[in-house]
C-alpha atoms as a PDB file:
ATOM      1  CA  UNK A   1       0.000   0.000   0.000  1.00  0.00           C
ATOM      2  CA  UNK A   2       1.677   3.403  -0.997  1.00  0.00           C
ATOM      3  CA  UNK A   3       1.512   5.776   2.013  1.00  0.00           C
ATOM      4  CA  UNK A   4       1.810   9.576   2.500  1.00  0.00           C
ATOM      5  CA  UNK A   5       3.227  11.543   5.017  1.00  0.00           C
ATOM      6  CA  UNK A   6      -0.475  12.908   5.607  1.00  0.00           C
ATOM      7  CA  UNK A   7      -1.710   9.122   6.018  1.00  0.00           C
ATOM      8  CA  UNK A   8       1.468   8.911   8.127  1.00  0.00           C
ATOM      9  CA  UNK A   9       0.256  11.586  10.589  1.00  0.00           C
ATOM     10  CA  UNK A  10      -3.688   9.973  10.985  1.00  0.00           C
ATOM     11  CA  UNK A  11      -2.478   6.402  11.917  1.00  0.00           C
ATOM     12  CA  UNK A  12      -0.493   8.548  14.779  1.00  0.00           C
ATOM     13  CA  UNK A  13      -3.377  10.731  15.495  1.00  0.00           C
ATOM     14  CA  UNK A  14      -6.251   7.440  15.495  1.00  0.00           C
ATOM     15  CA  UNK A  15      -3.850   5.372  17.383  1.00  0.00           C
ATOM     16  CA  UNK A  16      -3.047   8.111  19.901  1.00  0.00           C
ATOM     17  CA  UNK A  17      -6.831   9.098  20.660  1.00  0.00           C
ATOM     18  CA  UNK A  18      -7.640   5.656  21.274  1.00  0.00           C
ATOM     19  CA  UNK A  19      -5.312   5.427  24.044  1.00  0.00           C
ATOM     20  CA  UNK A  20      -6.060   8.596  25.199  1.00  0.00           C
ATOM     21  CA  UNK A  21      -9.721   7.619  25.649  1.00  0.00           C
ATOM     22  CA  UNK A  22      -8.576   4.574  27.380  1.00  0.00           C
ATOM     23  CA  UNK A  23      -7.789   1.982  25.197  1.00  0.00           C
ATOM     24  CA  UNK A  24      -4.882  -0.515  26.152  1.00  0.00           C
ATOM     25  CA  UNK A  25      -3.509  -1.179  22.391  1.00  0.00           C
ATOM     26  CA  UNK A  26      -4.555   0.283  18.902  1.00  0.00           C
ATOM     27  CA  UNK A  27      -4.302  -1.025  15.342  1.00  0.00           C
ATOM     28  CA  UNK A  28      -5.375  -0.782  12.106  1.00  0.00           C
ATOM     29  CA  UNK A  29      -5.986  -3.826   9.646  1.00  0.00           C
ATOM     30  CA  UNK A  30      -6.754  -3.410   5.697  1.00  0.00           C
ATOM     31  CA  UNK A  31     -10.258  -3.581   4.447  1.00  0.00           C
ATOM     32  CA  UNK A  32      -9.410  -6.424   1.953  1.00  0.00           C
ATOM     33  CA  UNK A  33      -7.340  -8.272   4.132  1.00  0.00           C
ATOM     34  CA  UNK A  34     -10.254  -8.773   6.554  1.00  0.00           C
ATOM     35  CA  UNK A  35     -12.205  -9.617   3.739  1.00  0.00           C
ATOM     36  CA  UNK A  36     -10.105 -12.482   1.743  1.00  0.00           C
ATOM     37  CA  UNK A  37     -10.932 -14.519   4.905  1.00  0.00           C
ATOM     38  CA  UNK A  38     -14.266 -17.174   4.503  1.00  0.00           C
ATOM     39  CA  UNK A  39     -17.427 -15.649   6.124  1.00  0.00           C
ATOM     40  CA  UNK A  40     -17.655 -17.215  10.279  1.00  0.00           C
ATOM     41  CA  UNK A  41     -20.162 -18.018  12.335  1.00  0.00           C
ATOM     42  CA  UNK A  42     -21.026 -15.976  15.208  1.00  0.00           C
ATOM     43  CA  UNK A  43     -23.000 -17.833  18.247  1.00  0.00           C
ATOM     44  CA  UNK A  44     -23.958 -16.460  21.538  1.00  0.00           C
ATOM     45  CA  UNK A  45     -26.596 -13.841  21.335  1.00  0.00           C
ATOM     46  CA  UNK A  46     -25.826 -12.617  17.835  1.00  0.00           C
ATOM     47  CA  UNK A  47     -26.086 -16.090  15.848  1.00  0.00           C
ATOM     48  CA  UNK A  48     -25.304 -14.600  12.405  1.00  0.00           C
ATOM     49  CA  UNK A  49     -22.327 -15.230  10.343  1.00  0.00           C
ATOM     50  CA  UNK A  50     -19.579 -12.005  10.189  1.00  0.00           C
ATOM     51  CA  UNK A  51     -20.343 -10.201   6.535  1.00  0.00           C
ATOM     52  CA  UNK A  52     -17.405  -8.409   4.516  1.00  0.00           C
ATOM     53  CA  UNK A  53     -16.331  -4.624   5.285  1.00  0.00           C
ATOM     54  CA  UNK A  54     -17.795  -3.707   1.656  1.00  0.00           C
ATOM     55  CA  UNK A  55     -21.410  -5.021   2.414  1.00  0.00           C
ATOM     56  CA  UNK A  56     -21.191  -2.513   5.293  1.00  0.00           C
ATOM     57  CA  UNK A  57     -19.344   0.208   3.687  1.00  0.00           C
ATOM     58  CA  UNK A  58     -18.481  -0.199  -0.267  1.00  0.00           C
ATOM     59  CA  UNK A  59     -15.882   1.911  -0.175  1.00  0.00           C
ATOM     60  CA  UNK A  60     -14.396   0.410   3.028  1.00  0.00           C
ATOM     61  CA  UNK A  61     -10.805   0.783   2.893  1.00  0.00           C
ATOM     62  CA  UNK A  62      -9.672   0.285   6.770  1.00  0.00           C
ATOM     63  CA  UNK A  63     -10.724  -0.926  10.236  1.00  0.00           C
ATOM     64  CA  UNK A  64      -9.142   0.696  13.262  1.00  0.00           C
ATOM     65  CA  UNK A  65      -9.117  -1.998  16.084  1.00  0.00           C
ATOM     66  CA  UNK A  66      -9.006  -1.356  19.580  1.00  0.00           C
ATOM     67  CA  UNK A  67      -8.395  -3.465  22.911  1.00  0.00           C
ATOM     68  CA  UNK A  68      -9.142  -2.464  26.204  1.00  0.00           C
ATOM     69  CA  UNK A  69      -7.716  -4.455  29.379  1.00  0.00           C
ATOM     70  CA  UNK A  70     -10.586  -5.919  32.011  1.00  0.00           C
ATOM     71  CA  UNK A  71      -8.131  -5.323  35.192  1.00  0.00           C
ATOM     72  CA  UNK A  72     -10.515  -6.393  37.829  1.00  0.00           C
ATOM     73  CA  UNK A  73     -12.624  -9.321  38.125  1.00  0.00           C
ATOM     74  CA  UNK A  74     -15.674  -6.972  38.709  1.00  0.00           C
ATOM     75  CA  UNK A  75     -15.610  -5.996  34.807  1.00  0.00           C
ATOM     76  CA  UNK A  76     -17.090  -9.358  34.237  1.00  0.00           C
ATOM     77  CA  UNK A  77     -20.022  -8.186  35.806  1.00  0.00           C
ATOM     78  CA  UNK A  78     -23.513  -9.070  33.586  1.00  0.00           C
ATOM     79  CA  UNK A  79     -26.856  -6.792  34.533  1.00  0.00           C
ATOM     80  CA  UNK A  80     -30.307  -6.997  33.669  1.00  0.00           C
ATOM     81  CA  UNK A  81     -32.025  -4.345  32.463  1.00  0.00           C
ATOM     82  CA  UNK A  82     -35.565  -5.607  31.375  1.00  0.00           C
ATOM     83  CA  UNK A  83     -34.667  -8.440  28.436  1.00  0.00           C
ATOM     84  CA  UNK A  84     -31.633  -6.838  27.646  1.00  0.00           C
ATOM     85  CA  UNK A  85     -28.276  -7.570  29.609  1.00  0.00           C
ATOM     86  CA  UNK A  86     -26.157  -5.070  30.112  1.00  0.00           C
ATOM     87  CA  UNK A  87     -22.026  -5.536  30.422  1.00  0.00           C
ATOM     88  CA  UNK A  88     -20.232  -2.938  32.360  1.00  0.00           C
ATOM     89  CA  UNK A  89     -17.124  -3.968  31.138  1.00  0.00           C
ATOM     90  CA  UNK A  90     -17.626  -3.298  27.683  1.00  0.00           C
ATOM     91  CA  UNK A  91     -18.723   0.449  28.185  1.00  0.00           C
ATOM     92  CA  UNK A  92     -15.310   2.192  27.833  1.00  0.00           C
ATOM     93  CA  UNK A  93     -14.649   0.619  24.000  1.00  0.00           C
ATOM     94  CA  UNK A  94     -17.852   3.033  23.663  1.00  0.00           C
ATOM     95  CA  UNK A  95     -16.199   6.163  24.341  1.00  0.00           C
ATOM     96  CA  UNK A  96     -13.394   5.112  22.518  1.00  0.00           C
ATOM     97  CA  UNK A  97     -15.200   4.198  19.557  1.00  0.00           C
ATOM     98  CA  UNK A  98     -17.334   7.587  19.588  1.00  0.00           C
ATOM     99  CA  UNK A  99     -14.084   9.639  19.537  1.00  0.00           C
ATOM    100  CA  UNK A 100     -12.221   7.667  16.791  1.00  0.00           C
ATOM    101  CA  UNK A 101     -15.186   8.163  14.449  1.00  0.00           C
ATOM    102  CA  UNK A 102     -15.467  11.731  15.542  1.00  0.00           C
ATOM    103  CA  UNK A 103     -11.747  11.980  14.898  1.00  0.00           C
ATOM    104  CA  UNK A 104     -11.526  10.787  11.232  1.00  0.00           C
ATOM    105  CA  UNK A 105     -14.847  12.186  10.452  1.00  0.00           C
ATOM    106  CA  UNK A 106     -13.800  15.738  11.101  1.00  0.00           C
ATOM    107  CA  UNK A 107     -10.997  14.792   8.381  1.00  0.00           C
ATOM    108  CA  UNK A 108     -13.614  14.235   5.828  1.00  0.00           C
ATOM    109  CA  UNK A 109     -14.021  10.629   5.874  1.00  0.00           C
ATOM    110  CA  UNK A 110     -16.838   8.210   6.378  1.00  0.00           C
ATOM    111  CA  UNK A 111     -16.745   5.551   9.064  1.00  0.00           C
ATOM    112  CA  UNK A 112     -19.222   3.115  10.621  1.00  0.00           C
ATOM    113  CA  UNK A 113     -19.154   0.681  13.427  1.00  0.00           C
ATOM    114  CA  UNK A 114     -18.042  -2.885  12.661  1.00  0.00           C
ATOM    115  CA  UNK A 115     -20.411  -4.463  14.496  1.00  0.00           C
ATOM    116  CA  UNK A 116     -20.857  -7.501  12.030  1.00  0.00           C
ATOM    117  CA  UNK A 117     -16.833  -8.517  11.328  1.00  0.00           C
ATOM    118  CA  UNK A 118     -15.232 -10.599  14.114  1.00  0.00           C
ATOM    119  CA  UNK A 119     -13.234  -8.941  16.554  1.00  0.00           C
ATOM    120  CA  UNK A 120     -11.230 -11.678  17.694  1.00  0.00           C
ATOM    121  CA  UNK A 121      -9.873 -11.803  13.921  1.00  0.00           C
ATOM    122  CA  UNK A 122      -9.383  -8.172  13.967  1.00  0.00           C
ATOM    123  CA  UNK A 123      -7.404  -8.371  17.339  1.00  0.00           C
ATOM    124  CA  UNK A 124      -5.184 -10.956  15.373  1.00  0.00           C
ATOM    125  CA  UNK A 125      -4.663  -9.070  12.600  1.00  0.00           C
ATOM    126  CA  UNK A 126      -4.175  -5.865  14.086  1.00  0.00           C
ATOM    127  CA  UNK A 127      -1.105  -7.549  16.136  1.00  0.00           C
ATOM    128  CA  UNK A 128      -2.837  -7.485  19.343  1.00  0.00           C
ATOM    129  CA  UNK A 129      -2.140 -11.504  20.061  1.00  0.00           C
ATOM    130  CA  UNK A 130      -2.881 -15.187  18.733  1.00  0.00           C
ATOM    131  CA  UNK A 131      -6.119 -17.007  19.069  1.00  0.00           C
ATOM    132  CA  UNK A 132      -5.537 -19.225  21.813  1.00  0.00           C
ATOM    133  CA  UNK A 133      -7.121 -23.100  22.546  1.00  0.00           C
ATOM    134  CA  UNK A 134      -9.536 -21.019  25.089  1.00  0.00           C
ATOM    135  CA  UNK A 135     -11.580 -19.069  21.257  1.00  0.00           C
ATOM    136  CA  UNK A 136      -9.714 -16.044  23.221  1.00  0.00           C
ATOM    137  CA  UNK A 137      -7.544 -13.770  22.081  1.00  0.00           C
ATOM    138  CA  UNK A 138      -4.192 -13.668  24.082  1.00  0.00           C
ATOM    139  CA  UNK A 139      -1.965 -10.832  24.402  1.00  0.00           C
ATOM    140  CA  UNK A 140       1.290 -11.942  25.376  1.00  0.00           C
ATOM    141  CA  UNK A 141       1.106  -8.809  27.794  1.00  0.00           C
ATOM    142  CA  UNK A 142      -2.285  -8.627  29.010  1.00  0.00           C
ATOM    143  CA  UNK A 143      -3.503 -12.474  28.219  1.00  0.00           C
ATOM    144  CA  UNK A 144      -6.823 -13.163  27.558  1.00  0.00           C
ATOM    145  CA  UNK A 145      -8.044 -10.593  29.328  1.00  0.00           C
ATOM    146  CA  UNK A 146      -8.852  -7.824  26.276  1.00  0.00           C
ATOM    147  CA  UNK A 147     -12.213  -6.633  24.920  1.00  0.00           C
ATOM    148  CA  UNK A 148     -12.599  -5.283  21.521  1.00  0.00           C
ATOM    149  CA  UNK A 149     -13.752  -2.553  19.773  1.00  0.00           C
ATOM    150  CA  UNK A 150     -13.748  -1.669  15.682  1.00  0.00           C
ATOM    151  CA  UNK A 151     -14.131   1.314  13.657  1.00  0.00           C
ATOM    152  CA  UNK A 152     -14.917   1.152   9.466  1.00  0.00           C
ATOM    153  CA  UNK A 153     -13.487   3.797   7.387  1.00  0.00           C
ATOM    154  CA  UNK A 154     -13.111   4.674   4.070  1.00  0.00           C
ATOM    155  CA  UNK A 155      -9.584   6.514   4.906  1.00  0.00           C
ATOM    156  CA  UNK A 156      -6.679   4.451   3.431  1.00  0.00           C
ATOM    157  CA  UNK A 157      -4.568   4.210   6.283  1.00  0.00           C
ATOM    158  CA  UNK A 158      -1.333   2.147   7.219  1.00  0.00           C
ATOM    159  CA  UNK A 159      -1.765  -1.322   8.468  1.00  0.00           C
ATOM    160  CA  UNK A 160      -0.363  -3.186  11.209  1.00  0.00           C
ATOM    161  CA  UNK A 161       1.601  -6.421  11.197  1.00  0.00           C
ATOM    162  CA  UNK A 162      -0.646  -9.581  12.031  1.00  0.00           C
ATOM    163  CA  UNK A 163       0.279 -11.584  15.292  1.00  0.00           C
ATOM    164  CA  UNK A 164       1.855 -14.534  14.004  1.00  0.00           C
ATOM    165  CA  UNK A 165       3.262 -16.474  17.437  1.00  0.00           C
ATOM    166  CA  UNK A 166       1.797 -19.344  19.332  1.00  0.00           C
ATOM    167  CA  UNK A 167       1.459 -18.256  22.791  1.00  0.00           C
ATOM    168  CA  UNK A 168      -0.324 -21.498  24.180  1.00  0.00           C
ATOM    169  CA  UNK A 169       1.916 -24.414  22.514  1.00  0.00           C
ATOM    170  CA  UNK A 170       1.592 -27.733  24.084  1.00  0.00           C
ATOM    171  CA  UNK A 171      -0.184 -26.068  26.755  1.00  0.00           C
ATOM    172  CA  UNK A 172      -3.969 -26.794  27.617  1.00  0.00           C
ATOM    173  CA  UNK A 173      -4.679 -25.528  31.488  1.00  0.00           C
ATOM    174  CA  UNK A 174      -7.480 -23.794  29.627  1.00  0.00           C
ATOM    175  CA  UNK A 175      -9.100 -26.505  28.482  1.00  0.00           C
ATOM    176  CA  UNK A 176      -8.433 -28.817  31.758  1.00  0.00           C
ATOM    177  CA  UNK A 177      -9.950 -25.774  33.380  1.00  0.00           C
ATOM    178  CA  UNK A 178     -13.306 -25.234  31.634  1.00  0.00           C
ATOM    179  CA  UNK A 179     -15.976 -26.735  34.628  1.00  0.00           C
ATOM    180  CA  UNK A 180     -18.864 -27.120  31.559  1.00  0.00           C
ATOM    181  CA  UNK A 181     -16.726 -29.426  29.554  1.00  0.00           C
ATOM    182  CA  UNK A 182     -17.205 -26.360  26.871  1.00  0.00           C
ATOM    183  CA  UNK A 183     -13.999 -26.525  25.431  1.00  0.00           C
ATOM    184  CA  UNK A 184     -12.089 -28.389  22.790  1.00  0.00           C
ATOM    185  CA  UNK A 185      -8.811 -26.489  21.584  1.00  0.00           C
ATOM    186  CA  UNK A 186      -9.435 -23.693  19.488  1.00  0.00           C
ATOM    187  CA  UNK A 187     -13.640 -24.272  19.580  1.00  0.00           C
ATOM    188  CA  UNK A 188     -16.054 -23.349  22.275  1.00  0.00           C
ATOM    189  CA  UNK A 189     -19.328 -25.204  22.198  1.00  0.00           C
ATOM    190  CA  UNK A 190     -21.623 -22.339  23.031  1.00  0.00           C
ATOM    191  CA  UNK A 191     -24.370 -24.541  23.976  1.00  0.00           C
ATOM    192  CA  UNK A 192     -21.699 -25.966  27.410  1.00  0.00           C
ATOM    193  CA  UNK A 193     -20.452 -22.703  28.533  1.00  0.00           C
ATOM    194  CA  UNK A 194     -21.898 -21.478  31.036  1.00  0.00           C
ATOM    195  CA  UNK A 195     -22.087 -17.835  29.872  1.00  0.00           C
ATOM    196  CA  UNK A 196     -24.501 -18.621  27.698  1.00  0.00           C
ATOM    197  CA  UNK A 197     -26.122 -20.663  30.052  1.00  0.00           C
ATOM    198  CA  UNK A 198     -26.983 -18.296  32.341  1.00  0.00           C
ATOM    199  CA  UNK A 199     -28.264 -15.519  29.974  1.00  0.00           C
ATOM    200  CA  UNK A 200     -30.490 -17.816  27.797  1.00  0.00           C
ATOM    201  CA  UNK A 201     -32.061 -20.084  30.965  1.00  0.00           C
ATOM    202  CA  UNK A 202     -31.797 -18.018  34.010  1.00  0.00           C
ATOM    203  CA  UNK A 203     -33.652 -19.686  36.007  1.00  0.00           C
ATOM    204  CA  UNK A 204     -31.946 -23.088  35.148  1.00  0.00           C
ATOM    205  CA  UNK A 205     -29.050 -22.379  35.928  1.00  0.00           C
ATOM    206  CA  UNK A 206     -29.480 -21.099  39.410  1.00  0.00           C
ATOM    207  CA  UNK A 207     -31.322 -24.538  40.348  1.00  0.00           C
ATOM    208  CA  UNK A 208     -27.374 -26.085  39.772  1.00  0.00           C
ATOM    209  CA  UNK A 209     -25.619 -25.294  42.870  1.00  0.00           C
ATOM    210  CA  UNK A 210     -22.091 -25.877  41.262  1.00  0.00           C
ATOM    211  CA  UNK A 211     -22.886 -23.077  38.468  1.00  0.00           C
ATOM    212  CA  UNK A 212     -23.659 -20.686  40.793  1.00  0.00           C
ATOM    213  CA  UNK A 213     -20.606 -21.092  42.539  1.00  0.00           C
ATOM    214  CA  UNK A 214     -18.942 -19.905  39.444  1.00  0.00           C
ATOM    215  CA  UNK A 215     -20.597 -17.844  38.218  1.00  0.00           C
ATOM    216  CA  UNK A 216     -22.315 -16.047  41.902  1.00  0.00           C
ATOM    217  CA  UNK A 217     -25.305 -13.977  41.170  1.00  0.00           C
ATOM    218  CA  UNK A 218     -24.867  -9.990  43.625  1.00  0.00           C
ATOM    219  CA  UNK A 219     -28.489  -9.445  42.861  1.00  0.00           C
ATOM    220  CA  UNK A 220     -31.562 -11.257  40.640  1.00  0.00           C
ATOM    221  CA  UNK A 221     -30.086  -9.055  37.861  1.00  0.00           C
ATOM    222  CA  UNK A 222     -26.771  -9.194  37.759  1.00  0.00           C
ATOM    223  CA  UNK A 223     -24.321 -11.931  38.585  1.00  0.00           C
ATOM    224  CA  UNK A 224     -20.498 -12.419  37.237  1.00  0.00           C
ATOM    225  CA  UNK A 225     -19.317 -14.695  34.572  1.00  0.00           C
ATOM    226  CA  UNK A 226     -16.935 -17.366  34.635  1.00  0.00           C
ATOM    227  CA  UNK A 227     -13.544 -16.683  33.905  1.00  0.00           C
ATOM    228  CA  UNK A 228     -12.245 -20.105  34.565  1.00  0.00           C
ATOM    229  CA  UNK A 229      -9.893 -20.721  31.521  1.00  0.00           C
ATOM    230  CA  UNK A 230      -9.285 -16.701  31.272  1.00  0.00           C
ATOM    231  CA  UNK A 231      -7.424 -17.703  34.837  1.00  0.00           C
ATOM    232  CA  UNK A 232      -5.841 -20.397  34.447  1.00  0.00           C
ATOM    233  CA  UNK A 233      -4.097 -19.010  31.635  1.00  0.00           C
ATOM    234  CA  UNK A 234      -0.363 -18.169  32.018  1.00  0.00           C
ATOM    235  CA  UNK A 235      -0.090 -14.995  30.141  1.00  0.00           C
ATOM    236  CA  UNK A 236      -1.400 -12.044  31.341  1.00  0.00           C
ATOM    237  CA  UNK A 237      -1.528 -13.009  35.509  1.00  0.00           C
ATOM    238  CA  UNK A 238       0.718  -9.869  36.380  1.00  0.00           C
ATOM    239  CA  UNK A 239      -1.756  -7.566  34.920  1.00  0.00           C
ATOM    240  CA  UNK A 240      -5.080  -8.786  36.214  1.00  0.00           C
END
């Protein structure tokens, strides 16, 4: 991709407003690269499989990526707010996001949230870490402890360098440590872990004893999700 200086000067300016609004780590990944991957499927509450940048925006050119590091086990809070749950943790890649597409589009270009494009990809691609045996994405600083944000844009901007290392190697405390049996490496079955679990049959699940041990519920509408293989992994322990 040939760059200019000005492009030069907006990857610093994107990259440094994320962190300044409280991102951990910022990247950028190229349109076409995210799209010359086969279409995935997406399970939890979203069950749809990820579409290409150009059926969101046609003249998509780059995705800005950004990670932001759940420090404290109370981030992993879920709340109830009628039929809709609510994730605390997951409010500050809002800010971000809102400033980065303020940012480029007082530069004149168009953006749009990524909504429908995996994020764990993105992380990957972006540099931010491998996907590890636990469907996580692992930083070798911050482990699997990241959540994701993603911004569309039709500004042509410099990419990042993909993560290309395997952090977990032979290892498979992840796996050993999953109490729903939910994961095989590399795959989650969303229909064992016990996230989804306890947001699709609430009730259910707090007639189990053992789940609610793991996953404790603070009031009936909120309770905190298991992070069972996000602990037992070893990157990342230092920063949590």
């Amino acid at each position: 991709m040939k760059v200019n200086s000005g492009d030069v000067k907006l990857v610093a300016e994107v990259k440094e407003t994320a962190l300044n609004y409280g991102a951990s780590l910022a990247g950028i990944v190229c349109a076409k690269t995210v799209d010359s991957f086969p279409s995935i499927w997406v399970g939890w509450e979203q069950q749809h499989y990820t579409r290409e940048t150009t059926e969101i925006m046609p003249d998509a050119k780059s995705v800005v990526v950004m990670a932001y590091h759940v420090w404290d086990d109370m981030l992993e809070l879920a709340i109830k707010q009628g039929e809709e749950w609510i994730y605390p943790g997951y409010l500050p890649l809002d800010t971000m996001t809102v400033a980065i597409k303020k940012l480029l589009e007082e530069r004149g270009y168009d953006t749009t949230y990524a909504s429908s494009i995996s994020h764990k990809r993105l992380a990957q691609l972006a540099g931010f870490g491998n996907y590890g045996k636990n469907s996580l994405i692992i930083s070798p600083v911050f482990g699997p402890w990241l959540r994701f944000a993603a911004v569309l844009t039709n500004a042509e901007l410099l990419t990042d360098k993909p993560f290309e290392r395997d952090l977990c190697g032979d290892c498979e405390a992840c796996i050993r440590a999953c109490p729903a049996g939910a994961l095989t490496p590399y795959k989650v079955d969303d229909s064992k872990c016990l996230l989804g679990i306890h947001i699709s049959n609430k009730e259910g699940f707090e007639q189990n004893p053992k789940w609610m041990e793991i996953e404790p519920s603070f009031t009936k509408n909120s309770h905190l999700m298991c992070m069972r293989c996000q602990k037992s992994c070893r990157y990342g322990r230092d920063k949590h």
